[in-house]
PDB file of N, CA and C in Angstrom:
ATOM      1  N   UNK A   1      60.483 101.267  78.429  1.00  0.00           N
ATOM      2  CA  UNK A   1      61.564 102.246  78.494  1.00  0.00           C
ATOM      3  C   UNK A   1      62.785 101.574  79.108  1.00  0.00           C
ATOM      4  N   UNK A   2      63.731 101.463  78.826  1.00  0.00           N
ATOM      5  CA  UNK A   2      65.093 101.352  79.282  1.00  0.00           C
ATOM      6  C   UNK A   2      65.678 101.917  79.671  1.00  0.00           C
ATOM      7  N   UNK A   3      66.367 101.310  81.432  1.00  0.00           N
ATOM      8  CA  UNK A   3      66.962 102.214  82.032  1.00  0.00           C
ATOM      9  C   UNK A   3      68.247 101.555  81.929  1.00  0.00           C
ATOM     10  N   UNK A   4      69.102 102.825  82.517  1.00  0.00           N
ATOM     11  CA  UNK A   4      70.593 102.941  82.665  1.00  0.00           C
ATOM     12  C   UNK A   4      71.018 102.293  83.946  1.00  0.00           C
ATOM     13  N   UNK A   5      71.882 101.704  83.722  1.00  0.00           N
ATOM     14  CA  UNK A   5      72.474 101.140  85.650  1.00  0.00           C
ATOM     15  C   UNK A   5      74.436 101.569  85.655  1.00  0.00           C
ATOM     16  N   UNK A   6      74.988 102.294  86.303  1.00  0.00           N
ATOM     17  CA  UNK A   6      76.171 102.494  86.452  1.00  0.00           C
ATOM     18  C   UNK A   6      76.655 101.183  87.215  1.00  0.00           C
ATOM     19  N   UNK A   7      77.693 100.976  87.068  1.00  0.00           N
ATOM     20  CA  UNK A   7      78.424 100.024  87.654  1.00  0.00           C
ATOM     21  C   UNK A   7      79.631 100.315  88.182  1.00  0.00           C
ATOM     22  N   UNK A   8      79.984 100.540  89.490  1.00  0.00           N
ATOM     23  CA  UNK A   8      81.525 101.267  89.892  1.00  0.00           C
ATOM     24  C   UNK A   8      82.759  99.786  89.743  1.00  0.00           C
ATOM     25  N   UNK A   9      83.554 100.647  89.463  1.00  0.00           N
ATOM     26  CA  UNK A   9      84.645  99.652  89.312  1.00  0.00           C
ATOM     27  C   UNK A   9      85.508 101.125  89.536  1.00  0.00           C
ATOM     28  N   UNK A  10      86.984 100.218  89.643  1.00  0.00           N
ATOM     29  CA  UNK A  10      88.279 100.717  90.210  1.00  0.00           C
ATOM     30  C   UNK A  10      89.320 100.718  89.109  1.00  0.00           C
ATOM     31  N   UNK A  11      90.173 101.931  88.924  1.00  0.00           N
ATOM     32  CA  UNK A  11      91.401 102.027  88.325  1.00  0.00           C
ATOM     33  C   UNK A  11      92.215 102.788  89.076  1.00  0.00           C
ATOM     34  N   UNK A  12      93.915 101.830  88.777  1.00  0.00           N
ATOM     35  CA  UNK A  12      94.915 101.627  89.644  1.00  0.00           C
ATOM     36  C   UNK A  12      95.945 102.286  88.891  1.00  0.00           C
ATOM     37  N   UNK A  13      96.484 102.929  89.576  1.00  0.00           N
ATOM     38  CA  UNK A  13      98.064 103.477  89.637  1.00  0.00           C
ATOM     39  C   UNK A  13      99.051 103.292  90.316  1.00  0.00           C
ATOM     40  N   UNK A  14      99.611 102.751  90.079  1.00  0.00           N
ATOM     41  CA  UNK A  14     101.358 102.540  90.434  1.00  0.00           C
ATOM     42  C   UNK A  14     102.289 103.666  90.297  1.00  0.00           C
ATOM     43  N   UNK A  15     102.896 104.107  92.105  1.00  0.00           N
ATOM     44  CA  UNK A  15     103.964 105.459  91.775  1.00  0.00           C
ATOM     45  C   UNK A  15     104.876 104.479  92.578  1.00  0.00           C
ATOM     46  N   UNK A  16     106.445 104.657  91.826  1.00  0.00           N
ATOM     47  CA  UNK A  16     107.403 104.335  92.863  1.00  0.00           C
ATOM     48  C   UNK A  16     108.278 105.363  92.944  1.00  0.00           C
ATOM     49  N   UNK A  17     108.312 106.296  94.764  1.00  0.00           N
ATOM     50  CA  UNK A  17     109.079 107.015  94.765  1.00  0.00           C
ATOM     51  C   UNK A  17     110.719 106.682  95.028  1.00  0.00           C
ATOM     52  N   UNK A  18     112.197 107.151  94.762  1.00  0.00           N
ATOM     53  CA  UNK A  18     113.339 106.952  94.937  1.00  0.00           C
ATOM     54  C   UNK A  18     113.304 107.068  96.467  1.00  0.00           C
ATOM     55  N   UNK A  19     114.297 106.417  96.921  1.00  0.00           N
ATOM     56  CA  UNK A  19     114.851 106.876  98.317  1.00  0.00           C
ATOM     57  C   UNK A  19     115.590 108.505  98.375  1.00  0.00           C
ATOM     58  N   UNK A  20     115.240 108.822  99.210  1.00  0.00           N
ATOM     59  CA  UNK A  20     115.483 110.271  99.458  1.00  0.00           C
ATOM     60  C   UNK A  20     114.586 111.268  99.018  1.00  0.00           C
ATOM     61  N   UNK A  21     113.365 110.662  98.611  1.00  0.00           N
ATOM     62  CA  UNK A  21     112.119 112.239  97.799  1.00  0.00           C
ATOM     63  C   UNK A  21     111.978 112.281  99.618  1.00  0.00           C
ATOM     64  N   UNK A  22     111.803 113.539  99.976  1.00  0.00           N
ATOM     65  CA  UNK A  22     111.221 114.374 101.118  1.00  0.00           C
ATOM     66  C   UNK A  22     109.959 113.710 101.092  1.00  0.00           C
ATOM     67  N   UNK A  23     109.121 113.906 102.205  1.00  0.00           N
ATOM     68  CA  UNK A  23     107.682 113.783 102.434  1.00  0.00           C
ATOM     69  C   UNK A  23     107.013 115.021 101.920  1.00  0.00           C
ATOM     70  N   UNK A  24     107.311 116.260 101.760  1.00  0.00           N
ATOM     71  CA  UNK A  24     106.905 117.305 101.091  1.00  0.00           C
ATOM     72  C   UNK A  24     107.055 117.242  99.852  1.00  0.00           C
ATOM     73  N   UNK A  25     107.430 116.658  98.920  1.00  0.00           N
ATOM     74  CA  UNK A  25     107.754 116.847  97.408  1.00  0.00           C
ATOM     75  C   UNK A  25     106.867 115.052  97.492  1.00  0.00           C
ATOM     76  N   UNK A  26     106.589 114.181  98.229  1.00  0.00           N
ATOM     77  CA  UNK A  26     105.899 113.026  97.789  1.00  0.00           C
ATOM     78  C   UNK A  26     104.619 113.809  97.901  1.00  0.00           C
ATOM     79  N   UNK A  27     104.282 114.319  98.833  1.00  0.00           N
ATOM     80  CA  UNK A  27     102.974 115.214  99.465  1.00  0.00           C
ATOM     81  C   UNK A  27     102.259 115.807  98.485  1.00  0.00           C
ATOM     82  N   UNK A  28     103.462 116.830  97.676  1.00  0.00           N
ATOM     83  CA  UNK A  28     103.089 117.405  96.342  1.00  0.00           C
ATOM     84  C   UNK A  28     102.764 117.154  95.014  1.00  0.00           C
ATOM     85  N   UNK A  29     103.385 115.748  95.565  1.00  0.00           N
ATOM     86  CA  UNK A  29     103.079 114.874  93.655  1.00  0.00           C
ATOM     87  C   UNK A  29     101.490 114.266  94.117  1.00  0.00           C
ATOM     88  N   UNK A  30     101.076 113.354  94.778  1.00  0.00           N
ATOM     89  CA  UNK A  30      99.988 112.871  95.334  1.00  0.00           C
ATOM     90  C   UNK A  30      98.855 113.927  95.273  1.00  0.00           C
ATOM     91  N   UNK A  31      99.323 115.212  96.109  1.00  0.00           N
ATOM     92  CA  UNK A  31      98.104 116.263  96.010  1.00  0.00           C
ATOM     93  C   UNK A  31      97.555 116.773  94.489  1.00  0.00           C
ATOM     94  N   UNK A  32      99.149 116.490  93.701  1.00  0.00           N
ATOM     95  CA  UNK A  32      98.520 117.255  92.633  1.00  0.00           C
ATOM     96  C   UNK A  32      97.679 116.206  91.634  1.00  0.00           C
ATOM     97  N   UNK A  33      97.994 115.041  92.028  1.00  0.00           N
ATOM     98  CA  UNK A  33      96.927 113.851  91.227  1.00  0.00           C
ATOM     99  C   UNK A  33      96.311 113.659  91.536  1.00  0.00           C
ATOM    100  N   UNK A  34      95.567 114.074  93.103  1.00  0.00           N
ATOM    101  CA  UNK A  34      94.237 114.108  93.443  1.00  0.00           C
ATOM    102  C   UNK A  34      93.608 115.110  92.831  1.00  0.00           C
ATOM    103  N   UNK A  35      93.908 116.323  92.869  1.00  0.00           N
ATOM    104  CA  UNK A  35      93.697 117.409  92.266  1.00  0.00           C
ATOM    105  C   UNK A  35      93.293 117.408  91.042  1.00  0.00           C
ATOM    106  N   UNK A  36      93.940 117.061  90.073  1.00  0.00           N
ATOM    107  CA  UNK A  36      93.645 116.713  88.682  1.00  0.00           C
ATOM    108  C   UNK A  36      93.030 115.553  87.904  1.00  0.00           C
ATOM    109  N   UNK A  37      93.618 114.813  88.480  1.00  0.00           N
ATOM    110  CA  UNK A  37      92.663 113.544  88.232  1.00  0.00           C
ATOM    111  C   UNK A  37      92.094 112.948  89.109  1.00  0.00           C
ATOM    112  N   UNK A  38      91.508 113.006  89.916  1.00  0.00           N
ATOM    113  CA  UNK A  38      90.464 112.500  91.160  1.00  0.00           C
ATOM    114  C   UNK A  38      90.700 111.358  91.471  1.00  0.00           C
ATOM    115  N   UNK A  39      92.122 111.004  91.641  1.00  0.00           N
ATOM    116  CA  UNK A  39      92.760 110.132  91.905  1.00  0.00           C
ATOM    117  C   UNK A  39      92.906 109.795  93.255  1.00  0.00           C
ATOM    118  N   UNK A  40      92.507 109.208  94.707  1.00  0.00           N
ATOM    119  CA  UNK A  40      92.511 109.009  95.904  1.00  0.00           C
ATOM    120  C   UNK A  40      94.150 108.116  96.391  1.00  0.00           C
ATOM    121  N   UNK A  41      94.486 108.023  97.430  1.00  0.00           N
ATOM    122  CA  UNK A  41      95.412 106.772  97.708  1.00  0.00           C
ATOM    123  C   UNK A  41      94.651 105.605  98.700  1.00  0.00           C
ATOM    124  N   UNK A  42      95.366 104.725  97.735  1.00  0.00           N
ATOM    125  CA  UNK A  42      94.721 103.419  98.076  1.00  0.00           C
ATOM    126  C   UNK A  42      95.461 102.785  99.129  1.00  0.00           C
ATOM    127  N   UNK A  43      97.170 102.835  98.848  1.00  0.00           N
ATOM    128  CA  UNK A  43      98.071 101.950  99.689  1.00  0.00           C
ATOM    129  C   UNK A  43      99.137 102.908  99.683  1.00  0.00           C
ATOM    130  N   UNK A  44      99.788 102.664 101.008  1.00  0.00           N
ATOM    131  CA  UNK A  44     101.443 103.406 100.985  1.00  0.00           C
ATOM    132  C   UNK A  44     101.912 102.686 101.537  1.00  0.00           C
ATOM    133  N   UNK A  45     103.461 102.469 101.417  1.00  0.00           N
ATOM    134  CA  UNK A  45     104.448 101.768 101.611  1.00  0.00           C
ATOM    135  C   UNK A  45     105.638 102.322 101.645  1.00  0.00           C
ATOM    136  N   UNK A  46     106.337 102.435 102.945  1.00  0.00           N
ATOM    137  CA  UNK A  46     107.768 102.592 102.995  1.00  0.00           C
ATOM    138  C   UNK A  46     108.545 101.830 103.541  1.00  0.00           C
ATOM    139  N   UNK A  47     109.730 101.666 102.570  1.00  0.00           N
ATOM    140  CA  UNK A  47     110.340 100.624 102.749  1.00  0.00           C
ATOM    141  C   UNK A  47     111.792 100.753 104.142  1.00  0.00           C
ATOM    142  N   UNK A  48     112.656  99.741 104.220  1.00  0.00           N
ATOM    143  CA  UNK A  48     113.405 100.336 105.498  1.00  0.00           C
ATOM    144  C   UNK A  48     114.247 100.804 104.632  1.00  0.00           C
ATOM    145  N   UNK A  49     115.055 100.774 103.240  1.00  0.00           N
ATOM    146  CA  UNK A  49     115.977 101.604 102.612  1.00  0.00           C
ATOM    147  C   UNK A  49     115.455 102.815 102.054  1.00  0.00           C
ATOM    148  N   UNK A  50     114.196 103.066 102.717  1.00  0.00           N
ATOM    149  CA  UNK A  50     113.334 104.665 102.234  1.00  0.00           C
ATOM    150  C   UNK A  50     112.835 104.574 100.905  1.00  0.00           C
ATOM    151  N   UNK A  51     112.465 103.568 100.035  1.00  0.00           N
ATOM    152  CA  UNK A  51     111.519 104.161  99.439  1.00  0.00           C
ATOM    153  C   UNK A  51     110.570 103.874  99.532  1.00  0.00           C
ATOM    154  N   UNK A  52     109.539 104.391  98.565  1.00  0.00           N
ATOM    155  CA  UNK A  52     108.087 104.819  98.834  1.00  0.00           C
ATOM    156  C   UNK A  52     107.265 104.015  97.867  1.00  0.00           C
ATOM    157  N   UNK A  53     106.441 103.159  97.901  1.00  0.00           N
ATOM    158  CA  UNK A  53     105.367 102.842  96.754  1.00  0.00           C
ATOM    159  C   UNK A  53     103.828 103.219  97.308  1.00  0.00           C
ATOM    160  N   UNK A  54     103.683 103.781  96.501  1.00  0.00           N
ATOM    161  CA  UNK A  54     102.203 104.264  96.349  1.00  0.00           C
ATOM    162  C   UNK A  54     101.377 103.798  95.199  1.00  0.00           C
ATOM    163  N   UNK A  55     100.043 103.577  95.842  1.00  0.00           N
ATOM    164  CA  UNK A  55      99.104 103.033  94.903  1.00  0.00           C
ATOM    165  C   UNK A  55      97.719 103.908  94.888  1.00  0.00           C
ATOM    166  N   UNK A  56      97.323 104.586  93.884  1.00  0.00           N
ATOM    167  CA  UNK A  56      96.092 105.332  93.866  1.00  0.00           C
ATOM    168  C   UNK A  56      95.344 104.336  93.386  1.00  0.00           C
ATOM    169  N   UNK A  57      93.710 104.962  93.355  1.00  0.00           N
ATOM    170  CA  UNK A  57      92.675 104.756  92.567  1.00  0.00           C
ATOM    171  C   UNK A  57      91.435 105.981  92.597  1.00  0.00           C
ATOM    172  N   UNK A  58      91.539 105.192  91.296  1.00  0.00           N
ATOM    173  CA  UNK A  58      89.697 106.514  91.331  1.00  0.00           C
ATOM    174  C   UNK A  58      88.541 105.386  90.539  1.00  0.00           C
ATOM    175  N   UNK A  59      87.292 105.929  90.872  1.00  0.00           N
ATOM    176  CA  UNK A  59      86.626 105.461  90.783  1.00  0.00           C
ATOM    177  C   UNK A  59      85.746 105.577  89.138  1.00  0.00           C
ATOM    178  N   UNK A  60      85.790 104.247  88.035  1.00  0.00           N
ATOM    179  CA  UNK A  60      85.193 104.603  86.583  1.00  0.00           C
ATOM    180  C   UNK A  60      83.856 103.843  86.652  1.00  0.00           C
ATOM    181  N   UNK A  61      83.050 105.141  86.230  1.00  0.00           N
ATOM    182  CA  UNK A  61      81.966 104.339  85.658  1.00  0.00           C
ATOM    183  C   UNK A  61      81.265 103.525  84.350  1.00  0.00           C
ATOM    184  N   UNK A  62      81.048 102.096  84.586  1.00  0.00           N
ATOM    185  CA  UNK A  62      80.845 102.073  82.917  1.00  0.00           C
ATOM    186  C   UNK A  62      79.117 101.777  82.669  1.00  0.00           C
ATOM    187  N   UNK A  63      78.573 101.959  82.303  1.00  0.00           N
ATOM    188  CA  UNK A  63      76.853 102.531  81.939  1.00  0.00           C
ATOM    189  C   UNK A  63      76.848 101.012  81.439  1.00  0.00           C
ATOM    190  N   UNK A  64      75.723 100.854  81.879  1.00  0.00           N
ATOM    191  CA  UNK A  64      75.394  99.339  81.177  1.00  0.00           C
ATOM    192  C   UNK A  64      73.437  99.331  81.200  1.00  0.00           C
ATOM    193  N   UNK A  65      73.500  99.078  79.694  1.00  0.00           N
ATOM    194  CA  UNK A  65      71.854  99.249  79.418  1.00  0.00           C
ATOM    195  C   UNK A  65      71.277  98.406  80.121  1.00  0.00           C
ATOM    196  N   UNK A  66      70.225  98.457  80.635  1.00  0.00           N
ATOM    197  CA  UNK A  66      68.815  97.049  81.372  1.00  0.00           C
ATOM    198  C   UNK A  66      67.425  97.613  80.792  1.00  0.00           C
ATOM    199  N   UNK A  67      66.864  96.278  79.918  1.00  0.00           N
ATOM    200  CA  UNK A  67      65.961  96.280  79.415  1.00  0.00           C
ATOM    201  C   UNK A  67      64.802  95.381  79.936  1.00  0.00           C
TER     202      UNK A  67
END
Protein backbone atom coordinates (compact mmCIF):
# COMPACT_ATOMS: atom_id res chain seq x y z
CA UNK A 1 0.00 0.00 0.00
CA UNK A 2 1.28 3.45 -0.61
CA UNK A 3 1.40 6.10 1.56
CA UNK A 4 1.09 9.83 1.23
CA UNK A 5 3.81 12.19 2.88
CA UNK A 6 2.96 16.12 2.85
CA UNK A 7 5.80 18.24 2.57
CA UNK A 8 5.46 21.99 4.01
CA UNK A 9 6.98 24.56 2.08
CA UNK A 10 6.44 28.42 2.08
CA UNK A 11 4.78 31.05 -0.23
CA UNK A 12 5.74 34.70 -0.22
CA UNK A 13 4.15 37.95 -0.67
CA UNK A 14 5.46 41.17 -1.21
CA UNK A 15 3.23 44.43 0.02
CA UNK A 16 4.81 47.84 -0.35
CA UNK A 17 2.93 50.34 1.61
CA UNK A 18 3.27 54.43 0.44
CA UNK A 19 4.45 56.79 3.04
CA UNK A 20 1.61 58.18 4.82
CA UNK A 21 -0.95 54.80 4.89
CA UNK A 22 -2.01 55.17 8.78
CA UNK A 23 -1.23 52.09 10.89
CA UNK A 24 -5.03 51.47 10.88
CA UNK A 25 -5.67 51.20 7.14
CA UNK A 26 -2.02 49.00 7.00
CA UNK A 27 -3.74 46.99 10.02
CA UNK A 28 -6.77 46.55 7.75
CA UNK A 29 -5.19 45.44 4.61
CA UNK A 30 -2.94 42.68 6.53
CA UNK A 31 -6.05 41.56 8.66
CA UNK A 32 -8.01 41.16 5.73
CA UNK A 33 -5.28 38.77 3.99
CA UNK A 34 -4.99 36.87 6.91
CA UNK A 35 -8.52 36.49 6.91
CA UNK A 36 -8.96 35.36 3.47
CA UNK A 37 -6.13 33.85 2.48
CA UNK A 38 -4.36 32.42 5.53
CA UNK A 39 -1.76 34.47 4.86
CA UNK A 40 0.52 35.18 8.26
CA UNK A 41 3.35 38.13 8.40
CA UNK A 42 6.61 37.10 8.02
CA UNK A 43 8.68 40.52 8.06
CA UNK A 44 7.87 44.29 8.61
CA UNK A 45 9.77 47.09 7.81
CA UNK A 46 9.59 50.74 8.28
CA UNK A 47 11.52 52.84 6.73
CA UNK A 48 12.79 56.47 8.21
CA UNK A 49 10.84 58.30 5.15
CA UNK A 50 7.68 56.12 6.46
CA UNK A 51 7.20 53.55 4.33
CA UNK A 52 6.21 50.21 5.01
CA UNK A 53 7.31 46.77 3.40
CA UNK A 54 5.67 43.85 4.39
CA UNK A 55 6.24 40.33 3.68
CA UNK A 56 3.58 37.51 4.30
CA UNK A 57 3.55 33.82 4.00
CA UNK A 58 1.34 30.89 4.27
CA UNK A 59 2.02 27.67 4.42
CA UNK A 60 1.47 25.03 0.79
CA UNK A 61 1.27 21.67 0.86
CA UNK A 62 2.53 19.53 -1.92
CA UNK A 63 1.58 15.53 -1.46
CA UNK A 64 4.31 13.48 -2.59
CA UNK A 65 3.67 9.61 -3.13
CA UNK A 66 6.20 6.95 -1.03
CA UNK A 67 6.18 3.59 -2.16
Amino acid sequence: MAMLTSIPSWEYQDIALPRGTSREAARQLLTGAADTGRWELATSRVYPDGRRAVTLRRRVYRVTRTD
